[in-house]
PDB file of N, CA and C in Angstrom:
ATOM      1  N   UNK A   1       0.849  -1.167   0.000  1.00  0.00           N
ATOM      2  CA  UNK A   1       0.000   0.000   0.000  1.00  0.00           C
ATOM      3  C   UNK A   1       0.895   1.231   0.000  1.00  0.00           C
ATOM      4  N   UNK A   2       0.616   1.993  -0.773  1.00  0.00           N
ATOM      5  CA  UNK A   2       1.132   3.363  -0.739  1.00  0.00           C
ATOM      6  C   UNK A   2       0.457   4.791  -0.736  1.00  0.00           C
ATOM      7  N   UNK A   3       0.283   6.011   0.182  1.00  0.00           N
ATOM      8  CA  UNK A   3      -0.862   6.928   0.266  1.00  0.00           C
ATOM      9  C   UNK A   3       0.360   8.372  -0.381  1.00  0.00           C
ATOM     10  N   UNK A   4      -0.042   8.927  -1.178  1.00  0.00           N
ATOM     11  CA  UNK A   4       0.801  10.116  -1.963  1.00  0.00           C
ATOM     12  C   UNK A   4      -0.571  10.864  -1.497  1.00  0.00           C
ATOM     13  N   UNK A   5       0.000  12.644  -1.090  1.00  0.00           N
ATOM     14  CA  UNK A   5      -0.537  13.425  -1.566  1.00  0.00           C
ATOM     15  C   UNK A   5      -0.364  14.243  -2.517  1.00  0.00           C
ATOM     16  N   UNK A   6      -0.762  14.733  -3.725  1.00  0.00           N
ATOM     17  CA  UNK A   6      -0.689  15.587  -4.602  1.00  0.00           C
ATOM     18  C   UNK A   6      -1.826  16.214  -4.906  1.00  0.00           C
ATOM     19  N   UNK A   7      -1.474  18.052  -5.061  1.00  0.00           N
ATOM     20  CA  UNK A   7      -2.334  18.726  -5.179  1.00  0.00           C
ATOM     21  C   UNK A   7      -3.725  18.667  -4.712  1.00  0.00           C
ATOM     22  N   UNK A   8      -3.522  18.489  -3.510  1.00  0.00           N
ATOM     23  CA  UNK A   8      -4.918  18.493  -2.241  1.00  0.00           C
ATOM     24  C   UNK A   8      -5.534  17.558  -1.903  1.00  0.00           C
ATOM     25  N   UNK A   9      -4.641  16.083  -3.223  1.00  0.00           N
ATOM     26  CA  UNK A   9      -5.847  14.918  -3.286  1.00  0.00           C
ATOM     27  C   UNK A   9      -5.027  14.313  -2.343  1.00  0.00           C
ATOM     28  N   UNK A  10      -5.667  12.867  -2.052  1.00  0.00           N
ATOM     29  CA  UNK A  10      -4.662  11.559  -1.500  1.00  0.00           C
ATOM     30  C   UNK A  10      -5.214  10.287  -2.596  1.00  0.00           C
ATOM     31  N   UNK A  11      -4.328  10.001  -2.660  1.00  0.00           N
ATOM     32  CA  UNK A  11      -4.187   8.381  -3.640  1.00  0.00           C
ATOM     33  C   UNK A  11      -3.407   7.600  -2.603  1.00  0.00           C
ATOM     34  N   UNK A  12      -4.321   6.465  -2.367  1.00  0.00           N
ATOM     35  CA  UNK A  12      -3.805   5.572  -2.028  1.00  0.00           C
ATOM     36  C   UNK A  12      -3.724   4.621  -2.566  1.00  0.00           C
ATOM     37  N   UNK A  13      -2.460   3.825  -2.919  1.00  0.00           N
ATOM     38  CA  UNK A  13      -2.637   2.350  -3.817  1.00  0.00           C
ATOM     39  C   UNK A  13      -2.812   1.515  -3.274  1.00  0.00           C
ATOM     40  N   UNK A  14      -3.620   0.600  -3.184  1.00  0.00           N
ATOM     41  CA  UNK A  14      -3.957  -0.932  -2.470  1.00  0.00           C
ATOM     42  C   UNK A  14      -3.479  -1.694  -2.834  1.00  0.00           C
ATOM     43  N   UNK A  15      -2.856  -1.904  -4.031  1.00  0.00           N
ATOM     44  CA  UNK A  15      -2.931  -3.305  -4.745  1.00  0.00           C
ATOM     45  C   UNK A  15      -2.498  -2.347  -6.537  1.00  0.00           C
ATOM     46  N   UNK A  16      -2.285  -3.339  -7.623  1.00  0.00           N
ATOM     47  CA  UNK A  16      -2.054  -3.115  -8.902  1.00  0.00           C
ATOM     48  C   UNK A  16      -3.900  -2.975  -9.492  1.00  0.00           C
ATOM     49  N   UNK A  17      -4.621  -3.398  -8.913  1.00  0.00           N
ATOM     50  CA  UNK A  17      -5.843  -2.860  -9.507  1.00  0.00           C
ATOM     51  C   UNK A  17      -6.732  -2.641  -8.721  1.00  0.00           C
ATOM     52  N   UNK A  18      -6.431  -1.690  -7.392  1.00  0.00           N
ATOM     53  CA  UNK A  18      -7.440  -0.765  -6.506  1.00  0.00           C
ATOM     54  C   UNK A  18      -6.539   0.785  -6.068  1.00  0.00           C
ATOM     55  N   UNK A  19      -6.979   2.105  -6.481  1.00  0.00           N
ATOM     56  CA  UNK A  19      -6.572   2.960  -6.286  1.00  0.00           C
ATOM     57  C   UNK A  19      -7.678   3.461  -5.457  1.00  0.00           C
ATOM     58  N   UNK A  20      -7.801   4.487  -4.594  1.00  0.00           N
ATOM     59  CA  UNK A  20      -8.327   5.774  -4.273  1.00  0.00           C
ATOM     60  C   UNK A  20      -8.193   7.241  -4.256  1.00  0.00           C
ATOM     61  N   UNK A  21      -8.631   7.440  -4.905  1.00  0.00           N
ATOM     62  CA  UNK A  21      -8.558   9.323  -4.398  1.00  0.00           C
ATOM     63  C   UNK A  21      -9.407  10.052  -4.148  1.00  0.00           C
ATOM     64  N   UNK A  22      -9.055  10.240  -2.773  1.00  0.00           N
ATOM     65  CA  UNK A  22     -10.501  11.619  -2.316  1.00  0.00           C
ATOM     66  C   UNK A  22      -9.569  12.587  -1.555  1.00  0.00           C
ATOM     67  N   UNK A  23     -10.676  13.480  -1.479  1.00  0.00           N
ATOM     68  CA  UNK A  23     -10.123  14.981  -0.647  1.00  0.00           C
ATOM     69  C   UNK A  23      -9.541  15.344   0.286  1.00  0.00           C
ATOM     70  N   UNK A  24      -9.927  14.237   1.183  1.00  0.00           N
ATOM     71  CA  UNK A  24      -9.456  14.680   2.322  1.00  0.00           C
ATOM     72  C   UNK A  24      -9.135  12.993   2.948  1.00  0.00           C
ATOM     73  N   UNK A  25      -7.857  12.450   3.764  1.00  0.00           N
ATOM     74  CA  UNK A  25      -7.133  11.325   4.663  1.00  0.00           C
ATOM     75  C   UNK A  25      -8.631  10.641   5.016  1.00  0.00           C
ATOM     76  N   UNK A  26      -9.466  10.834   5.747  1.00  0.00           N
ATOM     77  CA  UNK A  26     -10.588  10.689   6.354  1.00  0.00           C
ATOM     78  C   UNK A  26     -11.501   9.449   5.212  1.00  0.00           C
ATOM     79  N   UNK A  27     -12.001  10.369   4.020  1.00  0.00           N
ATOM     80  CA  UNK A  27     -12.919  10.153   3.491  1.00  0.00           C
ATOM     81  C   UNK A  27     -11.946   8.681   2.895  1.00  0.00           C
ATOM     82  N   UNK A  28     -10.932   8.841   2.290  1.00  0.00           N
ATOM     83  CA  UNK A  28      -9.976   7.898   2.136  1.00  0.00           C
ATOM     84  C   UNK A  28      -9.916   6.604   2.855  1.00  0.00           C
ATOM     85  N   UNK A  29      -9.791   7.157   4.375  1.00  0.00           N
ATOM     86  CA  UNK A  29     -10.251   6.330   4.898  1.00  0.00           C
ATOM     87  C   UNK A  29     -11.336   4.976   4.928  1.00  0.00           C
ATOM     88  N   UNK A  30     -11.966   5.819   4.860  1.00  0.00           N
ATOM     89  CA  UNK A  30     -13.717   5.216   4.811  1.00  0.00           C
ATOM     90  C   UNK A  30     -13.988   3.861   3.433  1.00  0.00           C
ATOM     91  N   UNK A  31     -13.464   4.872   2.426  1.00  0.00           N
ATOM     92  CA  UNK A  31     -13.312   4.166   0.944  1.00  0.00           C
ATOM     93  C   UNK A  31     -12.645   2.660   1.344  1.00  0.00           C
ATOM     94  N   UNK A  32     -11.468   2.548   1.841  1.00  0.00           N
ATOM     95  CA  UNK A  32     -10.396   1.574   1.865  1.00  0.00           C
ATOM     96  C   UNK A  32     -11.184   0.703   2.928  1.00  0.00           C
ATOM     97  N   UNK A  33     -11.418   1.060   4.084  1.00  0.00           N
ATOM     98  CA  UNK A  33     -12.384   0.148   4.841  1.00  0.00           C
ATOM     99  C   UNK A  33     -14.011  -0.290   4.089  1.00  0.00           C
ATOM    100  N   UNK A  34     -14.361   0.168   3.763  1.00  0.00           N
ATOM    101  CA  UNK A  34     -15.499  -0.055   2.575  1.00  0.00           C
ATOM    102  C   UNK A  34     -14.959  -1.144   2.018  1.00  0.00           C
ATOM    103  N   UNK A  35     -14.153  -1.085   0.559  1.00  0.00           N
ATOM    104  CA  UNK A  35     -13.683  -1.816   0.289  1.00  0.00           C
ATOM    105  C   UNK A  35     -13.247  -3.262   0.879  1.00  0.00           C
ATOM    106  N   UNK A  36     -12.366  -2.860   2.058  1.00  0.00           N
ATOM    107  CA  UNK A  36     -11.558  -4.299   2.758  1.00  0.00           C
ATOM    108  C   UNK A  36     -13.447  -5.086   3.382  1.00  0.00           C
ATOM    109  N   UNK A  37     -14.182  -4.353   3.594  1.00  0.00           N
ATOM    110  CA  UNK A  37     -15.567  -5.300   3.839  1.00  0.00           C
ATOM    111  C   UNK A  37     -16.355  -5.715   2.901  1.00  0.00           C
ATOM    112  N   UNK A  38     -16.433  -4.860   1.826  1.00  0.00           N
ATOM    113  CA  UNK A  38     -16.934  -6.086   0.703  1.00  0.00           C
ATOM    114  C   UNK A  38     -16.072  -6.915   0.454  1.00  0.00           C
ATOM    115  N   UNK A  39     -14.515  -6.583   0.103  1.00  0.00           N
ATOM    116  CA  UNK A  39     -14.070  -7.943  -0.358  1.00  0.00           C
ATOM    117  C   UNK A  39     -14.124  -8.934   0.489  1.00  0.00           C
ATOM    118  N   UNK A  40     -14.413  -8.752   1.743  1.00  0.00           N
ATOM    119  CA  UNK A  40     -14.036  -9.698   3.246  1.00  0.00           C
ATOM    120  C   UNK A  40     -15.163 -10.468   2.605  1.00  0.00           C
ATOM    121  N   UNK A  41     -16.638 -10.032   2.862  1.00  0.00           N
ATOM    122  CA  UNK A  41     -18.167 -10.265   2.474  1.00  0.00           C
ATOM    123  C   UNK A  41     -18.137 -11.523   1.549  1.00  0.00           C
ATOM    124  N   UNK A  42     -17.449 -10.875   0.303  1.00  0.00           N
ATOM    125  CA  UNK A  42     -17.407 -11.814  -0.467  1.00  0.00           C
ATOM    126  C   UNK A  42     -16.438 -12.711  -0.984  1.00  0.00           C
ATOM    127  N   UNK A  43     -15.373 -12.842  -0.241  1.00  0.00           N
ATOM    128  CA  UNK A  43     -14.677 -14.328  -0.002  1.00  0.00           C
ATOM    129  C   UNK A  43     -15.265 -15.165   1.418  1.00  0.00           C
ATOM    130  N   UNK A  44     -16.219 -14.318   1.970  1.00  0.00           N
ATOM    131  CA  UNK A  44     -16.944 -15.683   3.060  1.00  0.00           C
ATOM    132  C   UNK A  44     -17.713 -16.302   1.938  1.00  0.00           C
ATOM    133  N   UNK A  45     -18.716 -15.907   1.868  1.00  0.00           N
ATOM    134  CA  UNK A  45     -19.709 -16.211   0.818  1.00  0.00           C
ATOM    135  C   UNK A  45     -19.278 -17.418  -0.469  1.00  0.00           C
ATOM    136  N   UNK A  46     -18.143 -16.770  -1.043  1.00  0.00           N
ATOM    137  CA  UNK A  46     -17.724 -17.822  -1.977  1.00  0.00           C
ATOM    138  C   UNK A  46     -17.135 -18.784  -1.235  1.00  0.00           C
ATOM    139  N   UNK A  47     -16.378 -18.918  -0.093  1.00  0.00           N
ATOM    140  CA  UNK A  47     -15.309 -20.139   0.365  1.00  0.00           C
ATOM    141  C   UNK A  47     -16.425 -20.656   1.715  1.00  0.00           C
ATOM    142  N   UNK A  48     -17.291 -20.130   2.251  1.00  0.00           N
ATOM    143  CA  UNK A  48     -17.986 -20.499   3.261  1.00  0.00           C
ATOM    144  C   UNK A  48     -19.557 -20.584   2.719  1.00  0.00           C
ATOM    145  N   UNK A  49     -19.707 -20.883   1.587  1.00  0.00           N
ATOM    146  CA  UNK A  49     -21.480 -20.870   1.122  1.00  0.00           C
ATOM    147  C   UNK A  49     -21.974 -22.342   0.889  1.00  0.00           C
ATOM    148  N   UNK A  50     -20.743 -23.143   1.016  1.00  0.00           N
ATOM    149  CA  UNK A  50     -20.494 -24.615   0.611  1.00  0.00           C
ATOM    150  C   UNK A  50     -20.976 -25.167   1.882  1.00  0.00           C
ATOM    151  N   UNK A  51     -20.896 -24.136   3.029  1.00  0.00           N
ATOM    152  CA  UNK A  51     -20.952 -24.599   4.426  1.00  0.00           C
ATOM    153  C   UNK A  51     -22.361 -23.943   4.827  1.00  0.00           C
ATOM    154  N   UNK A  52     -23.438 -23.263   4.377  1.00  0.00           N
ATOM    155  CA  UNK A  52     -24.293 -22.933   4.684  1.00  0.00           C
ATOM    156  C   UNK A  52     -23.806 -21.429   5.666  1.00  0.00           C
ATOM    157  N   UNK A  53     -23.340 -20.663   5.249  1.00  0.00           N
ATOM    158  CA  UNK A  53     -22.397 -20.047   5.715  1.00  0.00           C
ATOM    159  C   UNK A  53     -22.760 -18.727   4.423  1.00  0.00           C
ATOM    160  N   UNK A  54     -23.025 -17.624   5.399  1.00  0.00           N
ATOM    161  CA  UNK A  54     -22.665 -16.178   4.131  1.00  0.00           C
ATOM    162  C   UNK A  54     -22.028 -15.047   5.065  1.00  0.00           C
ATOM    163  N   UNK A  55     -22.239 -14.365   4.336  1.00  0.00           N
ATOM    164  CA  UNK A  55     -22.633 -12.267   5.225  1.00  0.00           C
ATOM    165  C   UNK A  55     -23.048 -12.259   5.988  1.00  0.00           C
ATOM    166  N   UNK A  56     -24.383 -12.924   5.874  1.00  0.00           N
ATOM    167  CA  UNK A  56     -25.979 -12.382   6.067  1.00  0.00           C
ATOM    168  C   UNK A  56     -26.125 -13.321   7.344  1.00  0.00           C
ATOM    169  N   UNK A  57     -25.710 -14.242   7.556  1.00  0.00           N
ATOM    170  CA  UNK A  57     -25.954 -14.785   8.700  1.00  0.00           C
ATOM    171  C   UNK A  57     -24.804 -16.108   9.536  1.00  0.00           C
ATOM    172  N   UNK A  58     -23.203 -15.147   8.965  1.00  0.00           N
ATOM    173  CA  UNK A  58     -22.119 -15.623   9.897  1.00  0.00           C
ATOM    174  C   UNK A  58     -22.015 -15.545  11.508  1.00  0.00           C
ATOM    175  N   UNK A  59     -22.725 -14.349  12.310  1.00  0.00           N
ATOM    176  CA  UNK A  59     -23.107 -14.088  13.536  1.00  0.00           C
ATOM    177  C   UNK A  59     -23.867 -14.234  14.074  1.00  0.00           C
ATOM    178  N   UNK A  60     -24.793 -15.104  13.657  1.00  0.00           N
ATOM    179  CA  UNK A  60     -25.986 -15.944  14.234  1.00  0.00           C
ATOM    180  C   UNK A  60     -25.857 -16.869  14.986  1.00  0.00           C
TER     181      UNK A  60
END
């Protein structure tokens, strides 16, 4: 991961095919955690759906 600021923005690189850029560290924030929970979401779902197992009702 790498976070650059240039010209007011922030880019952060995640990976070779997830970037972000927003305005402000914060909102950045938010994006990248967003992200890390859908992808979480949906590698339960695909590797735990075999098991009766999703999202929607892992904490049950």
């Amino acid at each position: 991961m790498d976070i650059i600021c240039m010209n007011g923005l922030y880019k952060l690189t995640i990976n070779k095919e997830y970037t972000i850029i927003a305005e402000n560290i914060m909102k950045a924030k938010q994006e990248f955690l967003q992200f890390l929970s859908t992808d979480f979401d949906r590698a339960v779902d695909k590797k735990l759906g075999d098991y009766g197992f999703d999202s929607e009702n892992i904490n049950r």
